[in-house]
C-alpha atoms as a PDB file:
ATOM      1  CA  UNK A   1    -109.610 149.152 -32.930  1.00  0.00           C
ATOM      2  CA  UNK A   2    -109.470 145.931 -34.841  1.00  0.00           C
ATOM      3  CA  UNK A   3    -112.433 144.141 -36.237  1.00  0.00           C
ATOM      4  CA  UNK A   4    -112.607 140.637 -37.551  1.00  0.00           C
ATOM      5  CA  UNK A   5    -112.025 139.715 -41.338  1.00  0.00           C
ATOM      6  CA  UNK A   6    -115.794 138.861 -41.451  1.00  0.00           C
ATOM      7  CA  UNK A   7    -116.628 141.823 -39.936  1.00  0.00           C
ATOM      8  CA  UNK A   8    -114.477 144.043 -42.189  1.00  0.00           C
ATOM      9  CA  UNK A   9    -116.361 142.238 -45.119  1.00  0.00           C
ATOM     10  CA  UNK A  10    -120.145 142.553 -44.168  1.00  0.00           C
ATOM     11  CA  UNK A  11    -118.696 146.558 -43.339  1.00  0.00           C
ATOM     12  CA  UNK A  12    -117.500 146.912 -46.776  1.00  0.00           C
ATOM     13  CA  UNK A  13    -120.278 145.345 -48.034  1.00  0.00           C
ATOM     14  CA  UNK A  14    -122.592 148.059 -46.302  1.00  0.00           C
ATOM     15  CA  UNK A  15    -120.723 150.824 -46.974  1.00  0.00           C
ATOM     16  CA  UNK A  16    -120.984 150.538 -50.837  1.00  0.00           C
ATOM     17  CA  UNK A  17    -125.016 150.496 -50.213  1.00  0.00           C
ATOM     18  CA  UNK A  18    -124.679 154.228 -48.539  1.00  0.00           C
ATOM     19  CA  UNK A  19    -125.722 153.418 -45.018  1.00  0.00           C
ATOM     20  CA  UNK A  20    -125.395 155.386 -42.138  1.00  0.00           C
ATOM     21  CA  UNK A  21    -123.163 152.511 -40.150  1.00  0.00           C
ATOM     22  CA  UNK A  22    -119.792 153.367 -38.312  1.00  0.00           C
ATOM     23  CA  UNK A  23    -117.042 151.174 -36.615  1.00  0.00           C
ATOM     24  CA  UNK A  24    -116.942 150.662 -33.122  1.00  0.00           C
ATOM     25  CA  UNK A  25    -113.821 153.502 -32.792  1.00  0.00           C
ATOM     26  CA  UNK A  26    -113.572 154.987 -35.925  1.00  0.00           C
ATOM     27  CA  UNK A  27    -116.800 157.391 -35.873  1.00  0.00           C
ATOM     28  CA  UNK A  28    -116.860 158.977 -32.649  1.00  0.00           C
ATOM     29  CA  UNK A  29    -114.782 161.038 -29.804  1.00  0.00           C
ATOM     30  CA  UNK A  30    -113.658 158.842 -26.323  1.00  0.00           C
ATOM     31  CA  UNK A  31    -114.856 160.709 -24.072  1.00  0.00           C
ATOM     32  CA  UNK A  32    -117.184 159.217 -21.809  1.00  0.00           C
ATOM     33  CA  UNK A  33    -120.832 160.939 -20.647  1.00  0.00           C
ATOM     34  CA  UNK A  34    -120.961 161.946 -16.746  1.00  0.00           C
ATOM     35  CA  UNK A  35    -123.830 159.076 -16.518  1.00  0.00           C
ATOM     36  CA  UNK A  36    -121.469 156.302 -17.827  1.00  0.00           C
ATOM     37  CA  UNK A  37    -121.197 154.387 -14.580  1.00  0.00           C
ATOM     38  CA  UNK A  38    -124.782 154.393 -13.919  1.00  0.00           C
ATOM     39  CA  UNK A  39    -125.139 153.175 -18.090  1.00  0.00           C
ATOM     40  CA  UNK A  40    -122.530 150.426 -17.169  1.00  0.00           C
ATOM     41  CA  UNK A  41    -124.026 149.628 -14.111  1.00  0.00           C
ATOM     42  CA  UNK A  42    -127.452 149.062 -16.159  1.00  0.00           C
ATOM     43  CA  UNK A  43    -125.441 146.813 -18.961  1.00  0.00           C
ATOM     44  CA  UNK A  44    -124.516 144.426 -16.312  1.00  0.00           C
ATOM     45  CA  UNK A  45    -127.772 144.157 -14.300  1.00  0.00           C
ATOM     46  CA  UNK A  46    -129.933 143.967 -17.928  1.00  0.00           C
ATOM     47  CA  UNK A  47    -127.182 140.863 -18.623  1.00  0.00           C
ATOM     48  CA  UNK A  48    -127.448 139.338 -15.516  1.00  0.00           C
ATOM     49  CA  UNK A  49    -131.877 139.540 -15.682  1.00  0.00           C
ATOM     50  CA  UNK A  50    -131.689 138.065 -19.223  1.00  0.00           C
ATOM     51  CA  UNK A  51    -129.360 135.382 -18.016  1.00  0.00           C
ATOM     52  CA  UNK A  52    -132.048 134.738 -15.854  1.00  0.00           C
ATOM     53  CA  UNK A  53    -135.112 134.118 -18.123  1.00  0.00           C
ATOM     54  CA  UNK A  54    -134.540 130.568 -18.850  1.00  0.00           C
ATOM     55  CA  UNK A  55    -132.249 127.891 -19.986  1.00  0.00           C
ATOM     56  CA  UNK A  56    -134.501 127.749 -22.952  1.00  0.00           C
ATOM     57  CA  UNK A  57    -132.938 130.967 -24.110  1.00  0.00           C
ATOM     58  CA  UNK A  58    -129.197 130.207 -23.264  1.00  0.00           C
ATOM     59  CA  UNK A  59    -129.649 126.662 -25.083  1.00  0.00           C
ATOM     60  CA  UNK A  60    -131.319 128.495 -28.064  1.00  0.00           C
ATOM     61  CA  UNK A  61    -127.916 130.883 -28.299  1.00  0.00           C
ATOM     62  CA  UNK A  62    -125.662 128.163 -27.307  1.00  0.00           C
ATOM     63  CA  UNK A  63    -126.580 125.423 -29.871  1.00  0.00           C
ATOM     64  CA  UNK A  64    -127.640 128.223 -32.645  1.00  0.00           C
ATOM     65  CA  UNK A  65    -123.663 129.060 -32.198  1.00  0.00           C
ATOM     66  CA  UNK A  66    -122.642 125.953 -33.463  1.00  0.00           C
ATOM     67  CA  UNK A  67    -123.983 126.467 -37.016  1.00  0.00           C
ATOM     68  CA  UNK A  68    -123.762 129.751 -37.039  1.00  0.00           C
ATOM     69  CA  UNK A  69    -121.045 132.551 -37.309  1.00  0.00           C
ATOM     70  CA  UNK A  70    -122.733 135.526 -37.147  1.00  0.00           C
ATOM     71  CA  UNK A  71    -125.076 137.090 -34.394  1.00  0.00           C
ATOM     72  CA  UNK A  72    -127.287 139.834 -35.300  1.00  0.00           C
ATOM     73  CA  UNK A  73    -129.594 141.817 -32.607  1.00  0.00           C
ATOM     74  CA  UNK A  74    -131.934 143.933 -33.518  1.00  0.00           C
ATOM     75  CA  UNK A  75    -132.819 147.245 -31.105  1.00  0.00           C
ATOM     76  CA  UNK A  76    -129.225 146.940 -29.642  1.00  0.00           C
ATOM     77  CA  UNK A  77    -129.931 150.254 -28.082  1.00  0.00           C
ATOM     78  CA  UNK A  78    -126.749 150.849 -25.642  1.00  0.00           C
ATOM     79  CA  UNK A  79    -125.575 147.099 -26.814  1.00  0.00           C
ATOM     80  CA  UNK A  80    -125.341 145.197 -23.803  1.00  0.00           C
ATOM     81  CA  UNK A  81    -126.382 142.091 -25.706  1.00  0.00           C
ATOM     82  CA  UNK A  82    -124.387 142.526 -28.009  1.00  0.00           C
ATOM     83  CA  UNK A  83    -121.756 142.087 -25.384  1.00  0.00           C
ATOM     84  CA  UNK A  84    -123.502 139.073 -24.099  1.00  0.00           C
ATOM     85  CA  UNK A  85    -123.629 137.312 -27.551  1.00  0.00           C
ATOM     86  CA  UNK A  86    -119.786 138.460 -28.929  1.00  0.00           C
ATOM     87  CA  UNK A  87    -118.801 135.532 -26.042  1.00  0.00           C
ATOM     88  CA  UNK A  88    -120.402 132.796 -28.889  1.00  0.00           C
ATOM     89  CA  UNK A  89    -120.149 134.361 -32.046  1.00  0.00           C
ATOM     90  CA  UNK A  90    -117.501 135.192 -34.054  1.00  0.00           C
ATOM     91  CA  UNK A  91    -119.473 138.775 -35.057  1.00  0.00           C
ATOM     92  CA  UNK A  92    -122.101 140.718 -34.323  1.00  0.00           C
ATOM     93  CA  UNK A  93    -123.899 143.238 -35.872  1.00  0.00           C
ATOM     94  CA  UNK A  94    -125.922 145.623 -33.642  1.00  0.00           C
ATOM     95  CA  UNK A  95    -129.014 147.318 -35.199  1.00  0.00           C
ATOM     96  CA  UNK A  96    -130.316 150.527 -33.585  1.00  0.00           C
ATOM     97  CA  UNK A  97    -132.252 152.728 -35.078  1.00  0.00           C
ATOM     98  CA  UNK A  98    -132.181 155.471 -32.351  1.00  0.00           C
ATOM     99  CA  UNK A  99    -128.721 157.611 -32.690  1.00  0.00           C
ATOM    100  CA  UNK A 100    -128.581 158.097 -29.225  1.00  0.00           C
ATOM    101  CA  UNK A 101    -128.399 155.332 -28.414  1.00  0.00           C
ATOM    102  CA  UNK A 102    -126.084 154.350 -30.622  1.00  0.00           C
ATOM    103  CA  UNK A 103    -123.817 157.008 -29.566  1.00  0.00           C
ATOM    104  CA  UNK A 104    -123.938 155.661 -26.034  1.00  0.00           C
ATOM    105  CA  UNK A 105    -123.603 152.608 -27.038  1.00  0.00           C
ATOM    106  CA  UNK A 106    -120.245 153.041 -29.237  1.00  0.00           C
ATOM    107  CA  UNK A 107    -119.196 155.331 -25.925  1.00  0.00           C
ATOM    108  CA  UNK A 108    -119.639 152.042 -23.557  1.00  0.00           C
ATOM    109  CA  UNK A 109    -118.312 149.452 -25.596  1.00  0.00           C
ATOM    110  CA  UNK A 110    -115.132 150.848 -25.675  1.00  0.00           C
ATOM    111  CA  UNK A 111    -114.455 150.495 -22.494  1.00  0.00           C
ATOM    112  CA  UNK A 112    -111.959 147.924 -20.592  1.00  0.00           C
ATOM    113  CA  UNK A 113    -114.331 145.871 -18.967  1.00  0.00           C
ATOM    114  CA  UNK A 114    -116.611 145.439 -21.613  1.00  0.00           C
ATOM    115  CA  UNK A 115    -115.093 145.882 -25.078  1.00  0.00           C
ATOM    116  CA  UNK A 116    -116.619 144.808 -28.258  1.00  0.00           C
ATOM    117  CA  UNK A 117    -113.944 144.363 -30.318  1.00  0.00           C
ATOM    118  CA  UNK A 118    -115.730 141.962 -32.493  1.00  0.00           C
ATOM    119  CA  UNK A 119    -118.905 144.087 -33.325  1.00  0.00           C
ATOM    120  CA  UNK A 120    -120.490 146.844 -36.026  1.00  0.00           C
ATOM    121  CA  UNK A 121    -123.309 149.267 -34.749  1.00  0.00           C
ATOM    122  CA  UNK A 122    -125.440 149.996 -37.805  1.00  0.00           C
ATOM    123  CA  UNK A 123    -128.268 152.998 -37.330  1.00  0.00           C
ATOM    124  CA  UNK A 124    -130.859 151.978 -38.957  1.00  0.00           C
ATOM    125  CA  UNK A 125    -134.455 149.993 -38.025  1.00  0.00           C
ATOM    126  CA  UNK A 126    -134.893 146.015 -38.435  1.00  0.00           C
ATOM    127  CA  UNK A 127    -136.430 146.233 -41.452  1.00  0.00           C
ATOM    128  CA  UNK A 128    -134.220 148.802 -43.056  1.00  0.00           C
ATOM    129  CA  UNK A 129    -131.185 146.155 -42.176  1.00  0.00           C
ATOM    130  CA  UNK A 130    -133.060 143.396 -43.338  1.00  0.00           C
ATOM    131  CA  UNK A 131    -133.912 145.370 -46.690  1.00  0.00           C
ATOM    132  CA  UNK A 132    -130.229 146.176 -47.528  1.00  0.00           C
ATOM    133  CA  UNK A 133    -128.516 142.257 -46.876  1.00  0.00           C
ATOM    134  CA  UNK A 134    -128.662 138.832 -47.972  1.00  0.00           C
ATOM    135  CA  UNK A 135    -126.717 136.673 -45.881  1.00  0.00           C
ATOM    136  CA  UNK A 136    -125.170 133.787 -47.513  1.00  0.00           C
ATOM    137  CA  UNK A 137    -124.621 131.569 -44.178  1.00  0.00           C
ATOM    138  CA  UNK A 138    -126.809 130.646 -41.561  1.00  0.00           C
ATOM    139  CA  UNK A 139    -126.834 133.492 -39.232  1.00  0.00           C
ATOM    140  CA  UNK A 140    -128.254 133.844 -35.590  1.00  0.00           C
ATOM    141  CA  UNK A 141    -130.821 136.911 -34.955  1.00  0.00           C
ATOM    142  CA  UNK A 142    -132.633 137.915 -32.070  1.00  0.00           C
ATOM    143  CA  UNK A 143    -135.441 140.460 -30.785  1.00  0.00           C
ATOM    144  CA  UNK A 144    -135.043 141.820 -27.385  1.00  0.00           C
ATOM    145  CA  UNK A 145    -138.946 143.233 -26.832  1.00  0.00           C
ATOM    146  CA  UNK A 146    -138.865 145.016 -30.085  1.00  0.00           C
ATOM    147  CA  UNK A 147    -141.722 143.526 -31.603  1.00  0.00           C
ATOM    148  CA  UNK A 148    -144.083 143.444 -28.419  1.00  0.00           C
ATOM    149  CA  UNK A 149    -143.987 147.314 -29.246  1.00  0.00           C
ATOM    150  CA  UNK A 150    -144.926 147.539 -32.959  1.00  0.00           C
ATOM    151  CA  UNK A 151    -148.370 147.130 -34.633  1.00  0.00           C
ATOM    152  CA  UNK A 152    -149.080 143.795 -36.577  1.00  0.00           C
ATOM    153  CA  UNK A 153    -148.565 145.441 -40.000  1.00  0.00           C
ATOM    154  CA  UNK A 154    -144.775 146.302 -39.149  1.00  0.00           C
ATOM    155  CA  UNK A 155    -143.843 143.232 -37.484  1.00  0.00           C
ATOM    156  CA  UNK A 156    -145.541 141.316 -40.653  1.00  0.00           C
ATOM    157  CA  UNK A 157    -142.795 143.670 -42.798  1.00  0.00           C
ATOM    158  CA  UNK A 158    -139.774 142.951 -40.550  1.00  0.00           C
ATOM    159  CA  UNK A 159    -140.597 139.412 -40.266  1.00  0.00           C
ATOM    160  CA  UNK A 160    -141.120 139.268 -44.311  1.00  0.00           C
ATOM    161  CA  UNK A 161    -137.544 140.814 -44.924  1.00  0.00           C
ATOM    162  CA  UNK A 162    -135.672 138.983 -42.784  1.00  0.00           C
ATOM    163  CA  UNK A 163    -136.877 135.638 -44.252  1.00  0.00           C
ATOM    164  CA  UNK A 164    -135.829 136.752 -47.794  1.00  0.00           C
ATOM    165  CA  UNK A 165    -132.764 137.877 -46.445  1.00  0.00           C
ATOM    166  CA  UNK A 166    -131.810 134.816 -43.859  1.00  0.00           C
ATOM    167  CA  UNK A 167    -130.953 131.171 -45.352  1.00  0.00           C
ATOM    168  CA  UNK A 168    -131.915 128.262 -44.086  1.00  0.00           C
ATOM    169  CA  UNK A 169    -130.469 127.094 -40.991  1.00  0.00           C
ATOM    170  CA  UNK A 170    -130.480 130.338 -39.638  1.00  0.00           C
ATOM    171  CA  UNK A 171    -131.839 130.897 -35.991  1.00  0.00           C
ATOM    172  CA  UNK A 172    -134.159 133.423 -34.694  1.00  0.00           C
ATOM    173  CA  UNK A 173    -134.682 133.982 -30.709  1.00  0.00           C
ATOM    174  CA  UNK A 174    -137.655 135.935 -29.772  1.00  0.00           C
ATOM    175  CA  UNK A 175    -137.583 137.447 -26.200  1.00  0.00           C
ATOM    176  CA  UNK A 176    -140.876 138.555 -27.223  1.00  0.00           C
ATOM    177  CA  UNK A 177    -143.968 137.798 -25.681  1.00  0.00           C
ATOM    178  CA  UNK A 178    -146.898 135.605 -27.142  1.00  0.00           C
ATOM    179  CA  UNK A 179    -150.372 134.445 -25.537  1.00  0.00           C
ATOM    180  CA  UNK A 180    -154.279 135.492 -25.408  1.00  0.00           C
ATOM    181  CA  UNK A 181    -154.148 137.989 -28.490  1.00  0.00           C
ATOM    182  CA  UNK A 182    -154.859 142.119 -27.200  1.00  0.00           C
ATOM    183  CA  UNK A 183    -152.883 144.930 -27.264  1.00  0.00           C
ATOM    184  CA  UNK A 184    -152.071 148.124 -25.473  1.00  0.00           C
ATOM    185  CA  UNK A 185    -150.818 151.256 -25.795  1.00  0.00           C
ATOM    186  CA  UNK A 186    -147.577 150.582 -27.760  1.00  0.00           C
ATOM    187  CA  UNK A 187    -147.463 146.803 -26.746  1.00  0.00           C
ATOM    188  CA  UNK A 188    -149.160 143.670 -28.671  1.00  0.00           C
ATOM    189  CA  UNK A 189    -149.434 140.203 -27.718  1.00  0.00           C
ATOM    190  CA  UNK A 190    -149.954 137.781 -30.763  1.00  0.00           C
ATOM    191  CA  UNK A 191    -150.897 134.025 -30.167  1.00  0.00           C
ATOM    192  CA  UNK A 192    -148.619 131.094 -31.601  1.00  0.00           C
ATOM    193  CA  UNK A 193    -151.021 130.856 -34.623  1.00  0.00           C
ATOM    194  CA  UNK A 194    -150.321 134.197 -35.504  1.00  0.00           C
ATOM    195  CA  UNK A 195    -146.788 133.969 -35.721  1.00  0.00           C
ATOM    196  CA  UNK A 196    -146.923 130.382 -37.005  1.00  0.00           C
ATOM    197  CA  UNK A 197    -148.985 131.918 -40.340  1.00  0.00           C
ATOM    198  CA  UNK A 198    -146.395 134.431 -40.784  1.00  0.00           C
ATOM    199  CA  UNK A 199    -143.360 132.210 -40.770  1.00  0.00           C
ATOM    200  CA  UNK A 200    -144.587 129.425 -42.768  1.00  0.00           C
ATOM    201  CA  UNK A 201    -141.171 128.691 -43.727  1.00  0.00           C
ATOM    202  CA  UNK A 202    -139.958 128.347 -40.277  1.00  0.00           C
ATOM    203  CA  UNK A 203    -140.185 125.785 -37.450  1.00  0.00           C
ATOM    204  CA  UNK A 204    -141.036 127.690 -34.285  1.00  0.00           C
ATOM    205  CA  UNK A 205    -140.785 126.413 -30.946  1.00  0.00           C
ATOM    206  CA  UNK A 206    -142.442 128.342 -27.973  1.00  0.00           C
ATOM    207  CA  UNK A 207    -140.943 128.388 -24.436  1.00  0.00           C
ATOM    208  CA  UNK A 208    -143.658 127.223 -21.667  1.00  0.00           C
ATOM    209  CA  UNK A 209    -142.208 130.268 -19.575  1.00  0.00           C
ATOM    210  CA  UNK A 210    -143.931 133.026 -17.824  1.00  0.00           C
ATOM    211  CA  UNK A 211    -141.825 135.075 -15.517  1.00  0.00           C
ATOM    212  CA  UNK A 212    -144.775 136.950 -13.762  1.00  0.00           C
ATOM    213  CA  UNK A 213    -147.782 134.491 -13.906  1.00  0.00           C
ATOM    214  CA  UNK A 214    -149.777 136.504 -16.215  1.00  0.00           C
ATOM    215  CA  UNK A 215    -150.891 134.727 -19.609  1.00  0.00           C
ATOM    216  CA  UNK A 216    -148.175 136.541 -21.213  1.00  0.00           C
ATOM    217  CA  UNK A 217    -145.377 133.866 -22.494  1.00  0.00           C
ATOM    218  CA  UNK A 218    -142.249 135.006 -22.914  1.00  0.00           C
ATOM    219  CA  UNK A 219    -139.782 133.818 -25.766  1.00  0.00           C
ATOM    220  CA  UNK A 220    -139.670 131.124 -28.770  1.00  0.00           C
ATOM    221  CA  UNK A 221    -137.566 130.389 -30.984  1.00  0.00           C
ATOM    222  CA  UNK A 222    -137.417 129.607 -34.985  1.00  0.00           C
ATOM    223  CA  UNK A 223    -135.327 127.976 -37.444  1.00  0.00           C
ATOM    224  CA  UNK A 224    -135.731 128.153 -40.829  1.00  0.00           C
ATOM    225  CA  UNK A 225    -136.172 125.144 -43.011  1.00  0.00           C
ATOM    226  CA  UNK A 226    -137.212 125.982 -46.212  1.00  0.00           C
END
């Protein structure tokens, strides 16, 4: 399967740093698990329900596409926005840090209807990724409710890593929520002053959008300007 020349570069690039990522392709047999129609079935209906969050989020991809060549999105799981952002950018790098589903994923993507032919899965968690690459461009990046479900001292890593390894100009979408600070059993809302403290370097902007009613916000966005 062929892969972009930018792609092929940020590959090799990985590659020579040991990591654990394969090629959309290269690294795994065809053959499709029984479940694949229900896992396809699941791609398009998560699309089509993150389609509908906003047009704060579409505008955020849309205009972060314009400066930006590269998409990166971390817990890809089974990649189906990965899909969704390979329609704006010229690559995109999936992070995943379960196997599984990066097996699945790799499985899916291959087929007709919803190739990625301009993609990399790498297994390994955000802040592994972020810990191994500098990006020399602007780059786009987004968290699909990944860090709703971490405590404050691993967000505070992953959010540390990727500034040192993001330039500015980059873009980062959080479908994450924010609000009245409390958390849960694996799930932790943070207000906009605690994200604004740990991203001094970035302009954030938070969406006034709450798809339930609760006093749970969903999504905001950053750019980073220093």
């Amino acid at each position: 399967m062929k892969i972009s020349s930018m792609a092929r570069s940020i590959l090799s690039r990985f590659q020579s740093r040991d990591t654990s990522m394969k090629i959309h392709g290269n690294s795994y047999k065809r053959e499709l698990m029984g479940h694949s129609t229900v896992e396809l079935q699941m791609h398009q209906d998560l699309e089509e329900s993150f389609k509908s969050l906003g047009p704060e989020f579409r505008g955020v991809i849309e205009n972060a596409a314009k400066s930006c060549r590269v998409a990166v999105d971390i817990g890809a799981g089974t990649g189906w926005l990965s899909k969704f952002l390979s329609n704006y950018f010229t690559t995109v790098l999936s992070v995943e840090p379960s196997s599984d589903g990066v097996v699945l994923g790799k499985k899916l993507l291959t087929q007709k209807d919803i190739a990625l032919t301009n993609g990399i899965y790498f297994n390994l968690k955000g802040e592994d990724f972020f810990s191994k690459c500098t990006f020399l461009h602007p780059t786009f990046v987004i968290f699909q409710t990944v860090l709703s479900h971490l405590p404050n001292e691993q967000v505070t890593e992953v959010l540390n890593l990727s500034n040192t390894s993001l330039p500015c100009g980059s873009v980062i979408l959080f479908s994450e929520v924010y609000g009245d600070e409390h958390s849960e059993v694996m799930w932790f809302v943070r207000n906009q002053l605690w994200w604004k403290s740990r991203m001094p370097e970035w302009n954030l902007e938070f969406f006034p959008f709450s798809p339930d009613g609760r006093k749970e916000f969903k999504g905001f966005s950053a750019i980073k300007v220093r």
